[in-house]
Structure formats: C-alpha cells, structure tokens
N, C-alpha and C. Protein backbone atom coordinates (compact mmCIF):
# COMPACT_ATOMS: atom_id res chain seq x y z
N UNK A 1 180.73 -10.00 68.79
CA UNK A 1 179.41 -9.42 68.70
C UNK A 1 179.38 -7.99 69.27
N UNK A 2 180.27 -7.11 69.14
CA UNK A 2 180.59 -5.62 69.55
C UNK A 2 179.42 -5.03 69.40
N UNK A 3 178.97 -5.52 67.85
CA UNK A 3 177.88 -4.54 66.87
C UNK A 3 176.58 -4.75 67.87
N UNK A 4 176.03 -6.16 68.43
CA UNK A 4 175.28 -6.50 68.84
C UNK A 4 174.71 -5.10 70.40
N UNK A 5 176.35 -5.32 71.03
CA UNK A 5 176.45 -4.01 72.48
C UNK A 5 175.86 -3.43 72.07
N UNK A 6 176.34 -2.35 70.91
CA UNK A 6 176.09 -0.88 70.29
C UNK A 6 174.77 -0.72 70.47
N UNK A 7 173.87 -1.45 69.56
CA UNK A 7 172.88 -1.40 69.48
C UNK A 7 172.08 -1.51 71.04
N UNK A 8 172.38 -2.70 71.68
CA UNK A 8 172.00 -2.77 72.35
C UNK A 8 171.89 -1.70 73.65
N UNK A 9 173.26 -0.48 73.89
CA UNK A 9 173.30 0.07 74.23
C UNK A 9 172.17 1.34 74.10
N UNK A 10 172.14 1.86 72.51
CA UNK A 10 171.62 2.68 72.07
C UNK A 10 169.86 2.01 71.91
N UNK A 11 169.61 1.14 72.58
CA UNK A 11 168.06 0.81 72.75
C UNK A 11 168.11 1.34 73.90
N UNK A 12 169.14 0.97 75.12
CA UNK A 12 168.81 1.95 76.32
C UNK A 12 169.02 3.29 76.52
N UNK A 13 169.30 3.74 76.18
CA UNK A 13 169.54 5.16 75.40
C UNK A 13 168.24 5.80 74.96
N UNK A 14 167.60 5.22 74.20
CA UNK A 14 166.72 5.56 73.79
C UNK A 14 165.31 5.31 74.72
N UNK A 15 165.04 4.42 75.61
CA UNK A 15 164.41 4.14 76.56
C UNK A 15 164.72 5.41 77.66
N UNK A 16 166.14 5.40 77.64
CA UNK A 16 166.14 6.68 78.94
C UNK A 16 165.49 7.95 78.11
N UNK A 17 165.87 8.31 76.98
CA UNK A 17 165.27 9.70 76.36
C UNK A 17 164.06 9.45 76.45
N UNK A 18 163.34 8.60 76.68
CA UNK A 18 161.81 8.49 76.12
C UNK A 18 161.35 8.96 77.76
N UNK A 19 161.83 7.94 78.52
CA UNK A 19 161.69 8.55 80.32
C UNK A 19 161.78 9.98 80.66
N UNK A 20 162.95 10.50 80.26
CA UNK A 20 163.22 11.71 80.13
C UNK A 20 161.81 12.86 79.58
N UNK A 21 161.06 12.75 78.44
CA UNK A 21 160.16 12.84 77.91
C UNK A 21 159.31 13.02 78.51
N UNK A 22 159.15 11.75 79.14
CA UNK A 22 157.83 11.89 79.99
C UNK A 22 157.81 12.73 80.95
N UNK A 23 158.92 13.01 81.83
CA UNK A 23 159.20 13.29 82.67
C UNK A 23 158.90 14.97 83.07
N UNK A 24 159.48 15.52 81.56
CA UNK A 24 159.45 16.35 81.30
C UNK A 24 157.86 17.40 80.70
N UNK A 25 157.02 16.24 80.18
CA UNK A 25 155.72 16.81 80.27
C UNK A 25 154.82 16.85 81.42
N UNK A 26 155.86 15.70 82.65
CA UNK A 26 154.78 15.83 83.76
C UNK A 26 155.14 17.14 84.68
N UNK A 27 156.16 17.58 84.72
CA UNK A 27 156.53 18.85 84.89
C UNK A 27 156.26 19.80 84.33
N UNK A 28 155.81 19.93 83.17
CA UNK A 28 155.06 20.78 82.97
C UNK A 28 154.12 20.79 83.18
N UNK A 29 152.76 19.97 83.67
CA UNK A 29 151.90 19.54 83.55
C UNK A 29 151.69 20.54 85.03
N UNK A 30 152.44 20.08 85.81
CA UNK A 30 152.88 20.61 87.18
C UNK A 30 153.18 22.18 87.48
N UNK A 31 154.14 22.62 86.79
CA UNK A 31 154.30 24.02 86.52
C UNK A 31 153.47 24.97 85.71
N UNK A 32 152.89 24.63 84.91
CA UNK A 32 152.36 25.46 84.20
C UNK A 32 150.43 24.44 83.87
N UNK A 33 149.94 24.73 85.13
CA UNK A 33 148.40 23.70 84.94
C UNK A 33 147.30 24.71 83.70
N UNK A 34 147.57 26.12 83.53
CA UNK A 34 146.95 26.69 82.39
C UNK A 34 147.43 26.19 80.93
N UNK A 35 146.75 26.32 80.36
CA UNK A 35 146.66 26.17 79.08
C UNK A 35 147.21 27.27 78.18
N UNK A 36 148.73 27.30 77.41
CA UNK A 36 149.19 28.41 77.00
C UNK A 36 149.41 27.58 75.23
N UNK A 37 149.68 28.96 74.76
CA UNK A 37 150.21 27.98 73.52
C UNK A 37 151.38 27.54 73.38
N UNK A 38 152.27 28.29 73.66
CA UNK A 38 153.12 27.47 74.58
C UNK A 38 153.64 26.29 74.63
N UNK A 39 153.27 26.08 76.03
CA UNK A 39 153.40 25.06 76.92
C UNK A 39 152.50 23.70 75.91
N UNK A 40 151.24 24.43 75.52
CA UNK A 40 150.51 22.78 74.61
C UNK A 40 151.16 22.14 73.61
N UNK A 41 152.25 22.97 72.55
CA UNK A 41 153.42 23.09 71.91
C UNK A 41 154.55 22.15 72.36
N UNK A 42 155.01 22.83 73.62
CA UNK A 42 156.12 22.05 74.15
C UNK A 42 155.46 20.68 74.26
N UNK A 43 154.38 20.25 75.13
CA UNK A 43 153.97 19.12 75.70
C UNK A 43 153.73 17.88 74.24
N UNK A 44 153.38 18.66 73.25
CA UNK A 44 152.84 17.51 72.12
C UNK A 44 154.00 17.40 71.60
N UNK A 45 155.31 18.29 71.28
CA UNK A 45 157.03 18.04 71.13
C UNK A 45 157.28 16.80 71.69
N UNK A 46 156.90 17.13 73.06
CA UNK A 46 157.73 15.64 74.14
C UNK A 46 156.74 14.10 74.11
N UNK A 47 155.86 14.81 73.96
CA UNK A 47 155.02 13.70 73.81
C UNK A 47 155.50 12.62 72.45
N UNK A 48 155.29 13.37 71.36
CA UNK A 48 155.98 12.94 69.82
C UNK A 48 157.49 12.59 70.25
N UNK A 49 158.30 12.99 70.38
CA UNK A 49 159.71 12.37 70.55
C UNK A 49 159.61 11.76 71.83
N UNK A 50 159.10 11.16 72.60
CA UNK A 50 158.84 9.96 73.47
C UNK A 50 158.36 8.89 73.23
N UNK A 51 157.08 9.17 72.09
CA UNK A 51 156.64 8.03 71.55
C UNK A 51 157.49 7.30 70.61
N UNK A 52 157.84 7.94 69.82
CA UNK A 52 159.04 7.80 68.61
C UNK A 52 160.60 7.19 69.13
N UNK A 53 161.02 7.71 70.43
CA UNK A 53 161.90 7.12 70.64
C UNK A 53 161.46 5.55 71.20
N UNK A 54 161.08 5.61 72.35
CA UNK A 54 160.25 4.33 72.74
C UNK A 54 159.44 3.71 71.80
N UNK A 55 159.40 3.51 70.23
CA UNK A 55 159.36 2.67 69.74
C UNK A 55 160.30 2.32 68.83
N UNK A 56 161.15 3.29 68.77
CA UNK A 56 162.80 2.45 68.43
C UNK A 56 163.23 1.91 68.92
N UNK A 57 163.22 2.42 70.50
CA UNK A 57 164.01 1.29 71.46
C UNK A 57 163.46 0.09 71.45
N UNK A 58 162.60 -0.20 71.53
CA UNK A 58 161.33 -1.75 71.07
C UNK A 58 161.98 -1.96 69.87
N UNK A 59 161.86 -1.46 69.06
CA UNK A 59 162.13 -2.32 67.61
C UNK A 59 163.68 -2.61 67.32
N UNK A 60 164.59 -1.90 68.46
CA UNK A 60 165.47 -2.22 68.06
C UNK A 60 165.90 -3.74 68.90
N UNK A 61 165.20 -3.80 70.35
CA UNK A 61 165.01 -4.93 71.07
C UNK A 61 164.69 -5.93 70.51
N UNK A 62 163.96 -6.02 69.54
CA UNK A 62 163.40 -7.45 68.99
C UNK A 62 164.52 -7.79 67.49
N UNK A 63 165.00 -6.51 67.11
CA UNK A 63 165.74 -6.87 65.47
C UNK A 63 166.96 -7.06 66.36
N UNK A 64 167.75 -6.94 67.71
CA UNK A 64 168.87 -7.85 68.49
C UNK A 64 168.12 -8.84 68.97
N UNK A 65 167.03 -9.32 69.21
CA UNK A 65 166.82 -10.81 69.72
C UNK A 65 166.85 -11.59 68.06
N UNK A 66 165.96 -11.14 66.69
CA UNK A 66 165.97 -12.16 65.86
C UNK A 66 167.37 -12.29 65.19
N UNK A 67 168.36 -11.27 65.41
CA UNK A 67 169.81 -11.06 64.51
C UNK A 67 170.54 -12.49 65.15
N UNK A 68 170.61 -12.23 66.89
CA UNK A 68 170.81 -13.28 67.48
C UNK A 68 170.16 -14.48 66.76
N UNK A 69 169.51 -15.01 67.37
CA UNK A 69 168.47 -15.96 66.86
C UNK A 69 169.31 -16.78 65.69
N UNK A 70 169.19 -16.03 64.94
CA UNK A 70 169.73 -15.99 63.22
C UNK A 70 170.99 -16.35 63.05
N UNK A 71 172.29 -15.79 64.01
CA UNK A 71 173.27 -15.87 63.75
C UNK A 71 173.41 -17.38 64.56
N UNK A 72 172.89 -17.78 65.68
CA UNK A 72 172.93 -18.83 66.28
C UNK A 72 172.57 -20.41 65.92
N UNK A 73 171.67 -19.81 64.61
CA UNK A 73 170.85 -21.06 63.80
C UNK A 73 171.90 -21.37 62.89
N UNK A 74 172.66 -20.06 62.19
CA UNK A 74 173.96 -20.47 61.66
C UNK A 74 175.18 -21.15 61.68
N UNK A 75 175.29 -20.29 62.94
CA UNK A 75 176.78 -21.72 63.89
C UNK A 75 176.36 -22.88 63.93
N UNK A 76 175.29 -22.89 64.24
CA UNK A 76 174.74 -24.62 64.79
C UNK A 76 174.66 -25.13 63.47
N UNK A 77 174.58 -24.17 62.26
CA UNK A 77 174.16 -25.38 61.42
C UNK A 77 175.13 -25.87 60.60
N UNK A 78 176.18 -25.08 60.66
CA UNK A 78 177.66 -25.07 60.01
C UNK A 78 178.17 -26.58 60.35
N UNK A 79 177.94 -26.20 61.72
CA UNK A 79 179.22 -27.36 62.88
C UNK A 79 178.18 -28.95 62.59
C-alpha cells in the first residue's frame, strides 16, 4: 500500500501549506493594518490557496479512508 503513504503524505502537505497560508495573512494583517491594494491582493491570494488547499487535503483524507475501506471488503471477500 506505498500508493496509499503518498497520498497520505501529500494530504499533510497540503494541510501544512494551508497553515502556512494562514499564517501568512495574519502577518500581514499585523504588518501592514492599512488598507493598500496591495496587501488586499496578497491577503485574498492566501486566503484562496488556503482554502483550496485545505480542501484537498480533506478530500483527499476521506478518498484514503473509502479506497481502504474498499480494498479491505475485497480481501475479506475473496478469502
């Protein structure tokens, strides 16, 4: 189940970029409290690729729990 890691890896991966994200608009939020165009630019960037990643990482969490699931209903039903 190698394929299963991968994925599974690259859901956390994608959870850290999404952290990252956030992280990164609250620092700005912090550094720069005016309103530039800018900065409102950057912030709706991170915002959009935070949301987007953090719901890959979710969807990829649940398509490794049903793959599992699936492959397990198989063995069992073979034997």
């Amino acid at each position: 189940m190698p394929f299963f890691e991968r994925v599974k890896r690259l859901s956390k991966i994608l959870f850290g970029i999404s952290g990252i994200f956030i992280f990164l608009i609250i620092i700005s939020y912090m550094n720069y409290p005016y309103e530039e165009n800018n900065t409102i630019l950057y912030r709706w960037a991170c915002l959009i690729f935070s949301i987007f990643s953090l719901t890959l990482a979710i969807t990829l969490k649940f398509i490794i729990k049903d793959a599992k699931d699936y492959i397990d209903r198989a063995i069992n039903f073979k034997s």
